[in-house]
Protein backbone atom coordinates (compact mmCIF):
# COMPACT_ATOMS: atom_id res chain seq x y z
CA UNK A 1 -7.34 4.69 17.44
CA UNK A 2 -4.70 2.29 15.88
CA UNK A 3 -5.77 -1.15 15.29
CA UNK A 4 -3.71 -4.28 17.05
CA UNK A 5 -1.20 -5.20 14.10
CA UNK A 6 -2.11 -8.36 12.63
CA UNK A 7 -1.06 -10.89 9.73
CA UNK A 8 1.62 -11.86 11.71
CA UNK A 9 1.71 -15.95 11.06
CA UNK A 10 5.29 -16.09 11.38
CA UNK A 11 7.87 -15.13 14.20
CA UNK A 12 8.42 -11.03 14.30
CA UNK A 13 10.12 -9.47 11.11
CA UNK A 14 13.88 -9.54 10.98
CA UNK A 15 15.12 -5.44 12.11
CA UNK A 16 17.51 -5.54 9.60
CA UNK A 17 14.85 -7.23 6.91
CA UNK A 18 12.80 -4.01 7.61
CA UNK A 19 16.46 -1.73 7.65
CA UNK A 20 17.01 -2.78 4.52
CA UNK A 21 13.06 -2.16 3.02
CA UNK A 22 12.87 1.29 4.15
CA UNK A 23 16.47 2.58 3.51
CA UNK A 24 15.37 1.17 -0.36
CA UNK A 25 12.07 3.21 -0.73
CA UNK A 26 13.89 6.14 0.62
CA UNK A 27 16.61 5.94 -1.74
CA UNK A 28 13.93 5.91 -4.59
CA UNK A 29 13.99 2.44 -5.12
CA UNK A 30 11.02 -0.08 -5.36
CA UNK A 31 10.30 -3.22 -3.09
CA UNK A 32 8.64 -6.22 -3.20
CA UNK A 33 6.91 -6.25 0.36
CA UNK A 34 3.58 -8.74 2.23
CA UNK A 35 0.63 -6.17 3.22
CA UNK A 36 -2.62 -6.69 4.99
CA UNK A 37 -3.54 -8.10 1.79
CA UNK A 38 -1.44 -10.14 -0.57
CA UNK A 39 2.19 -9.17 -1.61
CA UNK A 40 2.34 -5.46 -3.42
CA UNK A 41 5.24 -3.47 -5.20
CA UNK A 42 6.06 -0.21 -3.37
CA UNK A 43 7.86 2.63 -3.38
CA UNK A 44 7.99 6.34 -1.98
CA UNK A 45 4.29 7.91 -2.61
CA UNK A 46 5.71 10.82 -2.77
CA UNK A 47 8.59 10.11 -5.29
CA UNK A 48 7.39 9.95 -9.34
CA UNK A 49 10.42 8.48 -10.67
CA UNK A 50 10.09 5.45 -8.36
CA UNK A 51 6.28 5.22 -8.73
CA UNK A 52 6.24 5.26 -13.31
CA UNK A 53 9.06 2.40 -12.22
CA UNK A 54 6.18 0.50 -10.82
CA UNK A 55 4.22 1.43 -14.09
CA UNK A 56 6.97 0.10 -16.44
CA UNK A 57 7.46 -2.95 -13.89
CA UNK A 58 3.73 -3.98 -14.52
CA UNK A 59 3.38 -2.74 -18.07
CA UNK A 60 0.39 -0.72 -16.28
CA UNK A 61 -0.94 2.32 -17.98
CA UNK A 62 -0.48 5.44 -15.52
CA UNK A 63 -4.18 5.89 -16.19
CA UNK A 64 -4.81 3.39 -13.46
CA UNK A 65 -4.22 4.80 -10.40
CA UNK A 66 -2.26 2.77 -7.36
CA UNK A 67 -3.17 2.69 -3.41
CA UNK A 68 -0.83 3.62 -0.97
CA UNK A 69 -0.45 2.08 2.39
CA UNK A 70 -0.16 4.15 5.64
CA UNK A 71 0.11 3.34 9.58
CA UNK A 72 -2.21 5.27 11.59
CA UNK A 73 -4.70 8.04 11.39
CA UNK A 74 -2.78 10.21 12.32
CA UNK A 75 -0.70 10.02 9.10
CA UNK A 76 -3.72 10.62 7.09
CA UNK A 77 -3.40 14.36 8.73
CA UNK A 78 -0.35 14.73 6.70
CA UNK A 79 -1.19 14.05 3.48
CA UNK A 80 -4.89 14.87 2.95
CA UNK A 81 -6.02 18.51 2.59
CA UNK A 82 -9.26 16.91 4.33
CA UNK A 83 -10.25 13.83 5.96
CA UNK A 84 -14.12 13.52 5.99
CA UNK A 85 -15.31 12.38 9.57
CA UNK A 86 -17.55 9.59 7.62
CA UNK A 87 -13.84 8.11 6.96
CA UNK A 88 -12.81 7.90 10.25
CA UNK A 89 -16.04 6.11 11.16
CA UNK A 90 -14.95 3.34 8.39
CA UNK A 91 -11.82 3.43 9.68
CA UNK A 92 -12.59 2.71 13.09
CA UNK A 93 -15.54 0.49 12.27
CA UNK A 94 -13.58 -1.34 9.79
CA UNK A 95 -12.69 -5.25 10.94
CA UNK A 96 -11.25 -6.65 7.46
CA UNK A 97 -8.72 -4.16 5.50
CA UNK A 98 -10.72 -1.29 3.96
CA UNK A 99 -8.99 1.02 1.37
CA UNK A 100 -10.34 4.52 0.87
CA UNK A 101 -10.78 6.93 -1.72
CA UNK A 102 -9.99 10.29 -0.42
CA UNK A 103 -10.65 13.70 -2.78
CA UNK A 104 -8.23 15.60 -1.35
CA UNK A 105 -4.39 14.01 -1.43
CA UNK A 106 -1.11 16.68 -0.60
CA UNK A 107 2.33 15.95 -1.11
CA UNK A 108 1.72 12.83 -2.71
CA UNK A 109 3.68 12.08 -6.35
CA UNK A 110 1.07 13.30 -9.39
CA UNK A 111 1.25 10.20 -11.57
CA UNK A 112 0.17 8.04 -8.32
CA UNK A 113 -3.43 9.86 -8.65
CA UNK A 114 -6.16 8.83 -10.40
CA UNK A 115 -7.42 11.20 -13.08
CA UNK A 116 -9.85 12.76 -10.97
CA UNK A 117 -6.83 13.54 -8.23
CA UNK A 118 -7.84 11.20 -5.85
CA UNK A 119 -5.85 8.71 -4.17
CA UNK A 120 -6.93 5.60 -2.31
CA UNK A 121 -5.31 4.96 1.33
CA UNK A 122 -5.35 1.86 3.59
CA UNK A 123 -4.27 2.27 7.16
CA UNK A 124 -2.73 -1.51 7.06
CA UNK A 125 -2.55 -3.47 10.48
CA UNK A 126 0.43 -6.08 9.24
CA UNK A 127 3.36 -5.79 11.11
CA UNK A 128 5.93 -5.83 8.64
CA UNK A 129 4.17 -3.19 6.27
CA UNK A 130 2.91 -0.82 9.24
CA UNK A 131 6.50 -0.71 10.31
CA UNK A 132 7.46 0.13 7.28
CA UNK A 133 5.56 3.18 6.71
CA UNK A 134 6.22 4.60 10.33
CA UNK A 135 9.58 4.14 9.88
CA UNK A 136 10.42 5.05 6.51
CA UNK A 137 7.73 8.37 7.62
CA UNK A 138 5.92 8.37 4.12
CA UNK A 139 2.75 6.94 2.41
CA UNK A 140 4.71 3.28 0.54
CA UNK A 141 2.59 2.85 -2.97
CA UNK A 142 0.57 -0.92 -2.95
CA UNK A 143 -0.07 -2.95 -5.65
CA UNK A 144 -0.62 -6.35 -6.47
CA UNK A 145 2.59 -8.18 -7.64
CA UNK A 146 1.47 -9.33 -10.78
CA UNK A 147 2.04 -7.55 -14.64
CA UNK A 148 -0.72 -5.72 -15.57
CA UNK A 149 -3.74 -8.41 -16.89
CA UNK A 150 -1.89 -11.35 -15.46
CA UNK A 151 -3.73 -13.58 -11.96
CA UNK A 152 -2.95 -11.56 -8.84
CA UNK A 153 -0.85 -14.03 -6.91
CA UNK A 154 -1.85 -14.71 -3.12
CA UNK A 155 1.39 -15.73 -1.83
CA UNK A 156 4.80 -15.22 -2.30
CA UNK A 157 5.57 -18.49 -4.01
CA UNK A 158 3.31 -17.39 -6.82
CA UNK A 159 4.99 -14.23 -7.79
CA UNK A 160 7.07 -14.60 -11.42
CA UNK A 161 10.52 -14.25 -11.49
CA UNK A 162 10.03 -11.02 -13.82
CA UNK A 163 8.40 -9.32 -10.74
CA UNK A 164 11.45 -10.34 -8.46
CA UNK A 165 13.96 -9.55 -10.70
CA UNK A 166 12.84 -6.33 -11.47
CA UNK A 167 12.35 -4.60 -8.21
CA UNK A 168 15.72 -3.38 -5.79
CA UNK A 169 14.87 -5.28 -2.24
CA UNK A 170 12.31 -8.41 -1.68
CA UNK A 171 11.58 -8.65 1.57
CA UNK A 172 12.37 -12.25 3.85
CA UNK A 173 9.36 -11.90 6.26
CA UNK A 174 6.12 -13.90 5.23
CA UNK A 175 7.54 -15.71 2.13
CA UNK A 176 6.59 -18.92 4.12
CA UNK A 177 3.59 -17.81 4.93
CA UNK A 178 0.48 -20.13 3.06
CA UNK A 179 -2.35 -17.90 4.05
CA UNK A 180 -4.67 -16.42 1.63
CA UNK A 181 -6.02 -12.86 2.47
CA UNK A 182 -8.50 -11.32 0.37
CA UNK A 183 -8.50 -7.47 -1.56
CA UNK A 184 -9.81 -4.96 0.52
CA UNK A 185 -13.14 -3.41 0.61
CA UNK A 186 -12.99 -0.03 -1.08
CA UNK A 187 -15.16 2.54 -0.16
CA UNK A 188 -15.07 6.67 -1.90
CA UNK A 189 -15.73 8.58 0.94
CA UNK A 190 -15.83 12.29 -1.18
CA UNK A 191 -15.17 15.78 0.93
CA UNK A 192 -18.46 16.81 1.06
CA UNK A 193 -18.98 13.23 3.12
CA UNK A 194 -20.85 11.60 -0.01
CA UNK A 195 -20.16 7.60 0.38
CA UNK A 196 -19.83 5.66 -2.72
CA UNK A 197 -19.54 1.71 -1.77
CA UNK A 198 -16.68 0.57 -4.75
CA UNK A 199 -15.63 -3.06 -3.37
């Protein structure tokens, strides 16, 4: 079952504002976007180019894998080999955004894996970034919008100009918004159903 959308402190997202985000991450190019949880970088899961630009952005060693956000279960269909029942149960249990680490990812760009091949996944309930992902019809890559050892920054106003500059579209919804959401839980949920608590 999808979630209600939420996150929403502001009047609904501009159509063009989200136009604009997902004609960039098809293209290949990367976006500075609000999630369920603070701002993130994000680009085409599925594209490599675009996701080592989100390396180089952050000065991030590939080593350390990123998140991608999706907008339903559904979705999940399409780019895991398997989804373990014990995730759905998270999922559907799950009040606060939960992110988790599936063995099993398909289709999804090689350097966006951890070493072990496994990719984390967060069905997001924000408006603006659930739109995004049904519309553009891909997994978008998440991650905080800081360089690589610097303070995560909660909102908008926090994020350095290097991080603006260097990306192809920031998104107008939210950048007004003063709210401070926490990081998600993460949970490994493996394919043989093991649960490893991570976050």
């Amino acid at each position: 079952m999808q979630k209600e959308t939420r996150y929403n402190p502001e009047s609904r997202y501009n159509p063009e504002d989200l136009a604009e985000a997902v004609k960039t991450v098809r293209e290949g190019g990367i976006i500075l976007y609000p999630t369920d949880t603070v701002w993130g970088i994000g680009c085409d899961a599925t594209n490599p180019a675009a996701v080592e630009r989100i390396y180089k952005l952050k000065r991030r060693a590939d080593s350390k894998s990123m998140l991608a956000l999706t907008d339903s279960v559904g979705s999940l269909y399409r780019w895991l080999k398997n989804v373990p029942e014990t995730a759905l149960m998270l999922i559907d249990a799950a009040v606060d955004p939960l992110t988790i680490i599936y063995d099993s990812p398909s289709g999804i760009a090689g350097n966006l894996l951890a070493p072990d091949g496994s990719l984390g996944i967060r069905i997001t309930c924000e408006s603006f970034s659930e739109a995004l992902c049904r519309r553009a019809r891909i997994p978008v890559v998440s991650t905080s919008a800081n360089i690589s050892g610097q303070k995560t920054p909660a909102l908008f106003r926090e994020i350095s100009e290097e991080i603006i500059n260097g990306v192809d579209y920031v998104v107008k919804f939210r950048r007004n918004d003063s709210s401070r959401h926490k990081p998600s839980g993460i949970i490994k949920v493996t394919d043989d159903e093991t649960l490893t608590i991570i976050r």
